[in-house]
PDB file of N, CA and C in Angstrom:
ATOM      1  N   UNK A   1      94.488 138.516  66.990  1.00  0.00           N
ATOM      2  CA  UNK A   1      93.959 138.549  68.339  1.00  0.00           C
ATOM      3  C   UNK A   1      92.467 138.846  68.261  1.00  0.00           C
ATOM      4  N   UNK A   2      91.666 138.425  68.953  1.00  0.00           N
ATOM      5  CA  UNK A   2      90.194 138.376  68.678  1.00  0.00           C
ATOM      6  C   UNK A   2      90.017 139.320  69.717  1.00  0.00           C
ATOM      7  N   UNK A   3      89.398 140.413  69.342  1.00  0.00           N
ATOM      8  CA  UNK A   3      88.821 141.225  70.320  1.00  0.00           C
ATOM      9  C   UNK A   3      87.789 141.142  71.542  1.00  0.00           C
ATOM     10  N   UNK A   4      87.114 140.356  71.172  1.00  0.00           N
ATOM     11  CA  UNK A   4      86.169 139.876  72.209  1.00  0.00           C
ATOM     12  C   UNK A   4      86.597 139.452  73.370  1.00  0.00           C
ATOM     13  N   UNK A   5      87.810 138.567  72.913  1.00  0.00           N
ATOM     14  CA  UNK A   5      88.581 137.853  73.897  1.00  0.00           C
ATOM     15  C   UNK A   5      89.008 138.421  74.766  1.00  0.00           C
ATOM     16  N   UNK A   6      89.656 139.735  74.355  1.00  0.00           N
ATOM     17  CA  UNK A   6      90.558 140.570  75.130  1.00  0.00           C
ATOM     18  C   UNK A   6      89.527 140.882  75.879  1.00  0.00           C
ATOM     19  N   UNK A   7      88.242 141.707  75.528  1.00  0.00           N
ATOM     20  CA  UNK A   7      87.684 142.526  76.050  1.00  0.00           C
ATOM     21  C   UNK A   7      87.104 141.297  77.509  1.00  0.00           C
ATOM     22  N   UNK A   8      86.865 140.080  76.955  1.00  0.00           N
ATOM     23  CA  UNK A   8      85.460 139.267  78.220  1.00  0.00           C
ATOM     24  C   UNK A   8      86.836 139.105  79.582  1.00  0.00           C
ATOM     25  N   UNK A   9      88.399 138.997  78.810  1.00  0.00           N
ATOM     26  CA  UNK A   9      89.257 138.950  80.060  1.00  0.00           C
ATOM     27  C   UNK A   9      89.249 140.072  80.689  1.00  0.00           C
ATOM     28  N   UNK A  10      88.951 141.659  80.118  1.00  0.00           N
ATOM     29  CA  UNK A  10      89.531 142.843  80.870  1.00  0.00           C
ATOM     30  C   UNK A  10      88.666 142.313  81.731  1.00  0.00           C
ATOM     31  N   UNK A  11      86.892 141.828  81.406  1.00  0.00           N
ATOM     32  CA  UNK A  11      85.899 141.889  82.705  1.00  0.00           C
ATOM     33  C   UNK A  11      86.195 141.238  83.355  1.00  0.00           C
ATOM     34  N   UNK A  12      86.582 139.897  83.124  1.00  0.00           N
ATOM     35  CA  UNK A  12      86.660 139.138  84.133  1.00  0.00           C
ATOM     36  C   UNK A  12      88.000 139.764  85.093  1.00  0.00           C
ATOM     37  N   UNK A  13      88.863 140.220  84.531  1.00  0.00           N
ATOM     38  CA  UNK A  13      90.042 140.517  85.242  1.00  0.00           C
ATOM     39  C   UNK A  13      89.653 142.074  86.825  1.00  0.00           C
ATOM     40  N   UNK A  14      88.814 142.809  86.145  1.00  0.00           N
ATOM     41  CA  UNK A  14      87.956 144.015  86.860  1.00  0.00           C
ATOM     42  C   UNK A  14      86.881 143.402  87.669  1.00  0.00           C
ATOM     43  N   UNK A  15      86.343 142.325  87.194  1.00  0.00           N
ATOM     44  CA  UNK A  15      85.265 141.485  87.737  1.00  0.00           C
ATOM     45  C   UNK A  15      85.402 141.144  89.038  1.00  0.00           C
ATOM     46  N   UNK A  16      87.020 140.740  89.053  1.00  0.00           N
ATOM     47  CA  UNK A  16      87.609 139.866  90.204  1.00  0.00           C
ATOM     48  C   UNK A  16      87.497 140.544  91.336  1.00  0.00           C
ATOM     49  N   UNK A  17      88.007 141.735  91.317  1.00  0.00           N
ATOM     50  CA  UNK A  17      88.187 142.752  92.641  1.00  0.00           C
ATOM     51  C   UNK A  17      89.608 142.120  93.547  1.00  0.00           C
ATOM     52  N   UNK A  18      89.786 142.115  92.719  1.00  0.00           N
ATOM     53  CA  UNK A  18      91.192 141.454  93.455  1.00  0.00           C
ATOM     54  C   UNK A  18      92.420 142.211  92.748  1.00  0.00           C
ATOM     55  N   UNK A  19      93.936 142.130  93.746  1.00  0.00           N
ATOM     56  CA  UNK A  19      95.068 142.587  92.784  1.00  0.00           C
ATOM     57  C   UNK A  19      95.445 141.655  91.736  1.00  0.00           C
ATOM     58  N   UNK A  20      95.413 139.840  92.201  1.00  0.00           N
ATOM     59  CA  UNK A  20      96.367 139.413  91.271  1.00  0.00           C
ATOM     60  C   UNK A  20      95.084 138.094  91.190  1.00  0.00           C
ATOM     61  N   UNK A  21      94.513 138.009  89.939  1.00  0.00           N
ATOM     62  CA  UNK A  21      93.739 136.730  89.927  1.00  0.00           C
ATOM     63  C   UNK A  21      94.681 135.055  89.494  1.00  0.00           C
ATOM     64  N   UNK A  22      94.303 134.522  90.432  1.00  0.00           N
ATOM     65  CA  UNK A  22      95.080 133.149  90.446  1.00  0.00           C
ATOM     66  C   UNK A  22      94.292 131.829  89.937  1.00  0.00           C
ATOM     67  N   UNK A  23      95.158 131.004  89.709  1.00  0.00           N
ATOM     68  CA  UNK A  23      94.418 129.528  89.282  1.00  0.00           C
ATOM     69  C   UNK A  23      94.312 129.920  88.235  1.00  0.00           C
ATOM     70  N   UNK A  24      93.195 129.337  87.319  1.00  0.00           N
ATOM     71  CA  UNK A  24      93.514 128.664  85.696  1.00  0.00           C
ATOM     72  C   UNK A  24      93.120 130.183  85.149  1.00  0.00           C
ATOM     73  N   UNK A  25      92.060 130.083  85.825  1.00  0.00           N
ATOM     74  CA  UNK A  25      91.519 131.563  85.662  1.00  0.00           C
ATOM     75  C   UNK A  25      92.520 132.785  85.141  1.00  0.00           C
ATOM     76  N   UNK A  26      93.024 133.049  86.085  1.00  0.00           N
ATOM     77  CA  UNK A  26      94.498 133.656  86.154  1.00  0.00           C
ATOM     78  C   UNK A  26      95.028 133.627  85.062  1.00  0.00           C
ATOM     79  N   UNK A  27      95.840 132.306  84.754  1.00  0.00           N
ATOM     80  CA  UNK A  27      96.645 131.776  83.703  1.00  0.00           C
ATOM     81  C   UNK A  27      95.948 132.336  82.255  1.00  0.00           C
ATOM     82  N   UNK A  28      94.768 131.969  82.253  1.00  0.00           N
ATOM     83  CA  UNK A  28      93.688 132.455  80.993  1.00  0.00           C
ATOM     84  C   UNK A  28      93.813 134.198  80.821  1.00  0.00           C
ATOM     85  N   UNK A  29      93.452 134.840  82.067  1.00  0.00           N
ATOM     86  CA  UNK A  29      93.822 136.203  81.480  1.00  0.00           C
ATOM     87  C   UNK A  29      94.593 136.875  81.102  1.00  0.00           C
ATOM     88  N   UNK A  30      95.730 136.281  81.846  1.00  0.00           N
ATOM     89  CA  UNK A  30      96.968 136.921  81.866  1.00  0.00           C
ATOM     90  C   UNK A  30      97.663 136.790  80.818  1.00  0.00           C
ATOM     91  N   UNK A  31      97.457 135.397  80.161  1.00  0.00           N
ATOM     92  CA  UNK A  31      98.565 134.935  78.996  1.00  0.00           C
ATOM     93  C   UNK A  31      97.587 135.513  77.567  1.00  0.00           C
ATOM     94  N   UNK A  32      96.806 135.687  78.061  1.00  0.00           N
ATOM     95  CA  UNK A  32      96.022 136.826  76.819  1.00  0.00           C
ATOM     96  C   UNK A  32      95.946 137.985  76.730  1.00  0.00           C
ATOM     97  N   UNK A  33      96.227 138.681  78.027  1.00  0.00           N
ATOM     98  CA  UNK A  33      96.286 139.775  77.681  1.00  0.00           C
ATOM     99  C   UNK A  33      97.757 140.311  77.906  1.00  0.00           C
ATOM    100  N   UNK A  34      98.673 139.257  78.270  1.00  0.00           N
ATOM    101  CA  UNK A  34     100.497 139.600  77.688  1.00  0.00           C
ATOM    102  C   UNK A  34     100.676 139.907  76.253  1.00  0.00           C
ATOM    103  N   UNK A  35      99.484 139.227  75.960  1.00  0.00           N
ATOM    104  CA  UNK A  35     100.074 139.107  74.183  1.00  0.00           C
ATOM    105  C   UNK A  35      99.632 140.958  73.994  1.00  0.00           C
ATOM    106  N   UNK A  36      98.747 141.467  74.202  1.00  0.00           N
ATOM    107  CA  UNK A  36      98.314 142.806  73.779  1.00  0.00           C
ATOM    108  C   UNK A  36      98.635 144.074  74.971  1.00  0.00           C
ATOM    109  N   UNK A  37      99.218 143.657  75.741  1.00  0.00           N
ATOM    110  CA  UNK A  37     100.380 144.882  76.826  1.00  0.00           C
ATOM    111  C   UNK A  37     101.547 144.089  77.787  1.00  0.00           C
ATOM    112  N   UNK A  38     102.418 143.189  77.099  1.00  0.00           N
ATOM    113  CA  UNK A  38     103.277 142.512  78.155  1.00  0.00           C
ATOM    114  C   UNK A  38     103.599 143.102  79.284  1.00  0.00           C
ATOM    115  N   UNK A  39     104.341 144.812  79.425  1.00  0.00           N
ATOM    116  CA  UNK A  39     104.715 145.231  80.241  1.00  0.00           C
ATOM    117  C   UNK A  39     103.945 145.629  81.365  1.00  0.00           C
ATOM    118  N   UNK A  40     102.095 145.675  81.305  1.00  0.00           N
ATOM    119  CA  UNK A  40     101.493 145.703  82.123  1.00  0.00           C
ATOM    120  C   UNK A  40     101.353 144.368  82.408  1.00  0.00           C
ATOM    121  N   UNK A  41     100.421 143.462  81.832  1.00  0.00           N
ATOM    122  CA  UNK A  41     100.163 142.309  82.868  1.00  0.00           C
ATOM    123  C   UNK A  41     101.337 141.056  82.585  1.00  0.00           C
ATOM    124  N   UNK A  42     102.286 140.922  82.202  1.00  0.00           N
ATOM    125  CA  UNK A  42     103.558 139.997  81.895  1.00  0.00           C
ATOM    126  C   UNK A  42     104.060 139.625  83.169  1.00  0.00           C
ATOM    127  N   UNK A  43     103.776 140.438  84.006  1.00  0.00           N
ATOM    128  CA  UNK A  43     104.966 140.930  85.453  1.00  0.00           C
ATOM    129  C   UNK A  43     103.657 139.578  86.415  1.00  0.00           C
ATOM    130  N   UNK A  44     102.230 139.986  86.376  1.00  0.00           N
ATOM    131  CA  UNK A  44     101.235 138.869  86.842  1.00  0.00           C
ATOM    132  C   UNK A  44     101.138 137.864  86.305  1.00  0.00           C
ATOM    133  N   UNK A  45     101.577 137.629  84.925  1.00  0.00           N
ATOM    134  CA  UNK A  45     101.236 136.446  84.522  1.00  0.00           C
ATOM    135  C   UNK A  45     102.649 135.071  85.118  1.00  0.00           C
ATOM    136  N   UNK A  46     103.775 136.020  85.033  1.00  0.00           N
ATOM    137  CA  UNK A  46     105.114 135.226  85.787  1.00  0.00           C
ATOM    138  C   UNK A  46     104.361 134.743  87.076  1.00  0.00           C
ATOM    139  N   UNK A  47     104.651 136.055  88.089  1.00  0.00           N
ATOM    140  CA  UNK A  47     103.762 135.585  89.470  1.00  0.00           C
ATOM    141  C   UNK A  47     102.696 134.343  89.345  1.00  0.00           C
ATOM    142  N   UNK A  48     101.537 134.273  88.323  1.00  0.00           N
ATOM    143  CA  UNK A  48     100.512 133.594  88.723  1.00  0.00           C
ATOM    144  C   UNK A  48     101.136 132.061  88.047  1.00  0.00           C
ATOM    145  N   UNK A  49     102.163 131.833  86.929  1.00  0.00           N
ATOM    146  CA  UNK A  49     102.587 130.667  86.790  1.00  0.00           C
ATOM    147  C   UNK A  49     103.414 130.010  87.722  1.00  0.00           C
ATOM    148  N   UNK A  50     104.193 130.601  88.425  1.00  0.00           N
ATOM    149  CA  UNK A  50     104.934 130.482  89.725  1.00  0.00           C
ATOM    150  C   UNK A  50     104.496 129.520  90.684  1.00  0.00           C
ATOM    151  N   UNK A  51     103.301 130.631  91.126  1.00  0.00           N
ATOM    152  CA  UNK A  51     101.990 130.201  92.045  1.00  0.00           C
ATOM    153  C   UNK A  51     101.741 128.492  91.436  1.00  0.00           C
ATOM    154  N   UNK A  52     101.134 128.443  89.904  1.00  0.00           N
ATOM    155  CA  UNK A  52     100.581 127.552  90.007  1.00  0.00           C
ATOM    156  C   UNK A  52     101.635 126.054  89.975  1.00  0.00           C
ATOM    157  N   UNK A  53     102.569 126.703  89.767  1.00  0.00           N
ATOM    158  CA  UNK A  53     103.308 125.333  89.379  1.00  0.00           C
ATOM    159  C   UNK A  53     103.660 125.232  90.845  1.00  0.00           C
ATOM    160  N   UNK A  54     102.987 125.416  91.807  1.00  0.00           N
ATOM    161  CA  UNK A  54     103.213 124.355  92.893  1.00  0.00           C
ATOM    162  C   UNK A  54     101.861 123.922  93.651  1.00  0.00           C
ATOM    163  N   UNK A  55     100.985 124.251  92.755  1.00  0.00           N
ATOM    164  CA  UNK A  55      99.784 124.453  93.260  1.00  0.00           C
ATOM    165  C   UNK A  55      99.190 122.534  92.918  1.00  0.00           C
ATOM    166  N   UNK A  56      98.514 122.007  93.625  1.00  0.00           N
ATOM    167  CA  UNK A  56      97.877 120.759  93.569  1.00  0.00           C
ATOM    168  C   UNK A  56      97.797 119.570  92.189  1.00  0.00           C
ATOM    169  N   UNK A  57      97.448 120.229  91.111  1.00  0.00           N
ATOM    170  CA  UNK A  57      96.977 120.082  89.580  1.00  0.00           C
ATOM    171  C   UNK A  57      98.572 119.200  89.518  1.00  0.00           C
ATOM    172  N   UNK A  58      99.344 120.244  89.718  1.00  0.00           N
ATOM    173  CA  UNK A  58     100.894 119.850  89.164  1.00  0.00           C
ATOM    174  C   UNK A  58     101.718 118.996  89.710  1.00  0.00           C
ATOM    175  N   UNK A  59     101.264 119.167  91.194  1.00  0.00           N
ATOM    176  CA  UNK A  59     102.691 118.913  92.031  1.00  0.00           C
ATOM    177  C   UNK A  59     103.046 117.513  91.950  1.00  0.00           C
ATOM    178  N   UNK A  60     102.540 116.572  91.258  1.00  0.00           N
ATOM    179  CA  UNK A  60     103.007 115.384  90.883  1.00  0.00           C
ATOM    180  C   UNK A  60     103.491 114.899  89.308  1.00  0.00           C
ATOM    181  N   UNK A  61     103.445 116.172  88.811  1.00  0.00           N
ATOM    182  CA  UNK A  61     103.621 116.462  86.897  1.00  0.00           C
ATOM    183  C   UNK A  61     105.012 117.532  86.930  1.00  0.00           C
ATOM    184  N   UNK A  62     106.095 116.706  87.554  1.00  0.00           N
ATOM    185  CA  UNK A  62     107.262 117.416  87.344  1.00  0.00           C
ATOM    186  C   UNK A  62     107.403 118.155  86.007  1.00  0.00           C
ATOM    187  N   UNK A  63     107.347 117.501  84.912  1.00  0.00           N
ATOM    188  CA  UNK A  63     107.556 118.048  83.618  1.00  0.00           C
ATOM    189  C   UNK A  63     106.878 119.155  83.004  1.00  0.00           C
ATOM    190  N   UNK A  64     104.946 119.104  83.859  1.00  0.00           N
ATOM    191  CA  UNK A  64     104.074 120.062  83.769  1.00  0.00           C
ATOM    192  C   UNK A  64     104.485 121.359  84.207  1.00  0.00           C
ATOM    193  N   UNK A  65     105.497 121.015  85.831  1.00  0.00           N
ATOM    194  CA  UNK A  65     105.619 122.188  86.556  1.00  0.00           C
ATOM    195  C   UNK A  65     107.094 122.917  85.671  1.00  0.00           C
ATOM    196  N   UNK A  66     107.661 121.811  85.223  1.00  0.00           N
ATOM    197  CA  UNK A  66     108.925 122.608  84.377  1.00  0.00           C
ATOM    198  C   UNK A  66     108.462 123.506  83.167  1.00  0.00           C
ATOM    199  N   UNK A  67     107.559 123.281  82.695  1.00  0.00           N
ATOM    200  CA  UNK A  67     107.031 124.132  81.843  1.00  0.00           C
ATOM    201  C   UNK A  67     106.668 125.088  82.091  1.00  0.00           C
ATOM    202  N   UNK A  68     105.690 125.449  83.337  1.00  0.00           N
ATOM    203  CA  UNK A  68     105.306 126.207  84.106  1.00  0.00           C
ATOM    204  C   UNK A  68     106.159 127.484  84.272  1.00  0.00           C
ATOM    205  N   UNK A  69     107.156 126.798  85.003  1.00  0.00           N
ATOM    206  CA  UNK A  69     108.352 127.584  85.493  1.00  0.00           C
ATOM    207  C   UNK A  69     109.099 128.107  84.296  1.00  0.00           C
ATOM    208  N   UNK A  70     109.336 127.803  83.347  1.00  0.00           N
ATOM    209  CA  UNK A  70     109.958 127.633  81.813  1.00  0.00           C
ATOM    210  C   UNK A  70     109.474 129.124  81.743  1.00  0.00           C
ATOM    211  N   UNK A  71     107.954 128.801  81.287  1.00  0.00           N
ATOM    212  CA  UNK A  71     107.134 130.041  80.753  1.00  0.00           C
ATOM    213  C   UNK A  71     107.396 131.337  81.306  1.00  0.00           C
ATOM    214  N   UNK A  72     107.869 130.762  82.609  1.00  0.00           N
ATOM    215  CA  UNK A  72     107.376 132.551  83.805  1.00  0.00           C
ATOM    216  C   UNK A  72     109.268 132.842  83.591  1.00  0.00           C
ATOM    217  N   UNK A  73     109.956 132.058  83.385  1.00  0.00           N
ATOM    218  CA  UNK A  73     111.123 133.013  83.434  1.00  0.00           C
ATOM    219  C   UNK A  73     111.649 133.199  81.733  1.00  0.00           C
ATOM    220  N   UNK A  74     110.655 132.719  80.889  1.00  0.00           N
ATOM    221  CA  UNK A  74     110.879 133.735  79.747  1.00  0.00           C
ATOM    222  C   UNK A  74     109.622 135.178  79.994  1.00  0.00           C
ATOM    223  N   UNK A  75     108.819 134.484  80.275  1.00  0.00           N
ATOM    224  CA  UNK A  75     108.073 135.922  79.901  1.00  0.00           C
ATOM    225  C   UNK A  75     108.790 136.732  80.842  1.00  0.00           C
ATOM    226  N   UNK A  76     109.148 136.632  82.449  1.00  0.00           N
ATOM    227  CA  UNK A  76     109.398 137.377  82.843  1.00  0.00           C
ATOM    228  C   UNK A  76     111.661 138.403  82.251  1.00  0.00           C
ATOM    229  N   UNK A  77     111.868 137.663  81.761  1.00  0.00           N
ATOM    230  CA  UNK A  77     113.266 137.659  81.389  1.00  0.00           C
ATOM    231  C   UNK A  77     112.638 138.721  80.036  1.00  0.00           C
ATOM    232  N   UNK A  78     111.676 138.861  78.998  1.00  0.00           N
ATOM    233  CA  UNK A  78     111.092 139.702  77.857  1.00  0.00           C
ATOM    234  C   UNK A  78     110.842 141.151  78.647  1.00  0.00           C
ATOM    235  N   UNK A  79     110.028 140.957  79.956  1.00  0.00           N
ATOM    236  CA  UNK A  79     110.160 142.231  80.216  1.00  0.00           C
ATOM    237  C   UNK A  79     111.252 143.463  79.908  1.00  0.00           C
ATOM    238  N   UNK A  80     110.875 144.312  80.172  1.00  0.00           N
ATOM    239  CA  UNK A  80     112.053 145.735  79.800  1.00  0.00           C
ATOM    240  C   UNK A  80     112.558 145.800  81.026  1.00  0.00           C
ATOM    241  N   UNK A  81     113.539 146.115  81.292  1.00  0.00           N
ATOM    242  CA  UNK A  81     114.635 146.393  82.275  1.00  0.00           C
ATOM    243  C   UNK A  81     114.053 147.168  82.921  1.00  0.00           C
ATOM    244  N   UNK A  82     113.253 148.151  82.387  1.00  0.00           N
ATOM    245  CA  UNK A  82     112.958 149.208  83.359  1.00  0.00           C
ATOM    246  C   UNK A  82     111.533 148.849  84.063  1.00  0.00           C
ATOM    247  N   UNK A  83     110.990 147.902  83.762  1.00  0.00           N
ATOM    248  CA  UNK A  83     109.637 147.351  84.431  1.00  0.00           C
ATOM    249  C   UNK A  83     110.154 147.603  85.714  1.00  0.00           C
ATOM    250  N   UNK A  84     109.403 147.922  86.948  1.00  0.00           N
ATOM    251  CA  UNK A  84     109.781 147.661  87.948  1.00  0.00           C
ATOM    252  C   UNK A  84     109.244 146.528  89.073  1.00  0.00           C
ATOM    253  N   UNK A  85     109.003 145.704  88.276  1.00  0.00           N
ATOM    254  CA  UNK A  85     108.343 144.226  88.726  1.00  0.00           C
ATOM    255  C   UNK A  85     109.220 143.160  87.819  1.00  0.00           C
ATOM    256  N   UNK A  86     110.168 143.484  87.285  1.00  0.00           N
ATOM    257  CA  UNK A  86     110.736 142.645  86.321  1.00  0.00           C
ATOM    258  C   UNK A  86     112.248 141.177  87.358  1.00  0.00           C
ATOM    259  N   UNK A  87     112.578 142.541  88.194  1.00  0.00           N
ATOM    260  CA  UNK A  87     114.000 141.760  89.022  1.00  0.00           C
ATOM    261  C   UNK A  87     112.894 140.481  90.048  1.00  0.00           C
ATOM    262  N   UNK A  88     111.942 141.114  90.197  1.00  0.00           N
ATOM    263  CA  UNK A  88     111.683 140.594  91.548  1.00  0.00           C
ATOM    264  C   UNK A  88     110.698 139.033  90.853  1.00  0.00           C
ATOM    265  N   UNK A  89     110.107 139.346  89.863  1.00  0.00           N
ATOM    266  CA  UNK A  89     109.105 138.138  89.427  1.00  0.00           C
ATOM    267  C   UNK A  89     110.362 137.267  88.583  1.00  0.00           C
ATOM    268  N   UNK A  90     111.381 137.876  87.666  1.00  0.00           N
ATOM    269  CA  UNK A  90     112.427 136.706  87.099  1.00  0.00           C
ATOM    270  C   UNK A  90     112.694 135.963  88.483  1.00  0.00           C
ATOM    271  N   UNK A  91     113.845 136.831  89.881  1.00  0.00           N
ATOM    272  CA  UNK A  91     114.454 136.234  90.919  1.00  0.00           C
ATOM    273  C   UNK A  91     113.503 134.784  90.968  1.00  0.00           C
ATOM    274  N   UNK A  92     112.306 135.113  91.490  1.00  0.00           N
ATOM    275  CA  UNK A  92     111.239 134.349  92.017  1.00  0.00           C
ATOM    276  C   UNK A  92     111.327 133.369  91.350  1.00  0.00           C
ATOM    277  N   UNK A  93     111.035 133.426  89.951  1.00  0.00           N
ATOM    278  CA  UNK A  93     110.672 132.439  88.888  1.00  0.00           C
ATOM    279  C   UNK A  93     111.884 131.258  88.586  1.00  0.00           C
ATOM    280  N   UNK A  94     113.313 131.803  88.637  1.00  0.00           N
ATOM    281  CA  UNK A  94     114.532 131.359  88.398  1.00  0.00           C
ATOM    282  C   UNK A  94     114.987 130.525  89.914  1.00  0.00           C
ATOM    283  N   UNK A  95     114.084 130.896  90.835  1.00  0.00           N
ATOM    284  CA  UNK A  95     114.623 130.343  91.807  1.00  0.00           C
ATOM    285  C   UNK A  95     113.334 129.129  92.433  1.00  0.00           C
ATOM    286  N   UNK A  96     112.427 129.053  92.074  1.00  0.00           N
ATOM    287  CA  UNK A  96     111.314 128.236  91.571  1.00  0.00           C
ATOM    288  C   UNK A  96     111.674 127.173  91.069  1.00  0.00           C
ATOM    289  N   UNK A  97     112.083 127.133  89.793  1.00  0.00           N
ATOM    290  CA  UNK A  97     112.775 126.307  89.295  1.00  0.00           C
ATOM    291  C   UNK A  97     114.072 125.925  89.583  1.00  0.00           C
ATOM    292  N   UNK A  98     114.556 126.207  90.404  1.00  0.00           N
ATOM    293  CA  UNK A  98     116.441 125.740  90.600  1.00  0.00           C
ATOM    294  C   UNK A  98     115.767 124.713  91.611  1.00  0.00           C
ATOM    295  N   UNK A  99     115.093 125.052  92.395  1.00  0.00           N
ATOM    296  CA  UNK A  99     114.293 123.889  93.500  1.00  0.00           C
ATOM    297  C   UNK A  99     113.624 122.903  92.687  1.00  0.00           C
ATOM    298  N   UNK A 100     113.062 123.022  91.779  1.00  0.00           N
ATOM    299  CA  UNK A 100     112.570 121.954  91.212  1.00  0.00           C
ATOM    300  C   UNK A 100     113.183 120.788  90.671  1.00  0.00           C
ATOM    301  N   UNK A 101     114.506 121.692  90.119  1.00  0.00           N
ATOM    302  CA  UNK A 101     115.923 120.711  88.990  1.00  0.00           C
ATOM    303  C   UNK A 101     116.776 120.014  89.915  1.00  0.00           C
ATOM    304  N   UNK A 102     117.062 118.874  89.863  1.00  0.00           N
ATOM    305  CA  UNK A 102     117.933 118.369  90.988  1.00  0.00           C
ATOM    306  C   UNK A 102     119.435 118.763  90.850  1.00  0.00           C
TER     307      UNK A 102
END
């Protein structure tokens, strides 16, 4: 893991002033900094793949958005049981995708 990396996402992530940063943006911090505290940002990174797989980019890249959705209900399914963002971002994510699958 390259440190730098981590560190230019914490800024950008503090930068934002926001609770949950979205769009690619998003996707970029989050899935980098799952790798070095899943149980803190894992729970946002589900949420923000969620988000995007219905978001414009995708919504005509069924297979894009299955991936999408793929990603957020493993990462969110890795969480620990005891996360307490864990029931509510899998539900979301698992049910995301059941709409998507015919």
């Amino acid at each position: 893991m390259d440190r730098d990396m981590v560190v230019l996402a914490k800024v950008r992530l503090l930068s934002a002033n926001r609770r949950v940063v979205r769009g690619v943006e998003g996707l970029w911090i989050y899935r980098l900094l799952t790798q070095v505290d899943p149980e803190v940002y894992g729970s946002k990174l589900a949420y923000v793949l969620v988000e995007e797989s219905g978001s414009s980019l995708v919504r005509e890249l069924p297979e894009r958005q299955l991936a999408l959705l793929d990603e957020a209900v493993e990462v969110a399914t890795a969480l620990s049981p005891a996360n307490p963002y864990r029931e509510k971002v899998l539900t979301r994510a698992l049910a995301a995708r059941a709409r998507l699958l015919p």
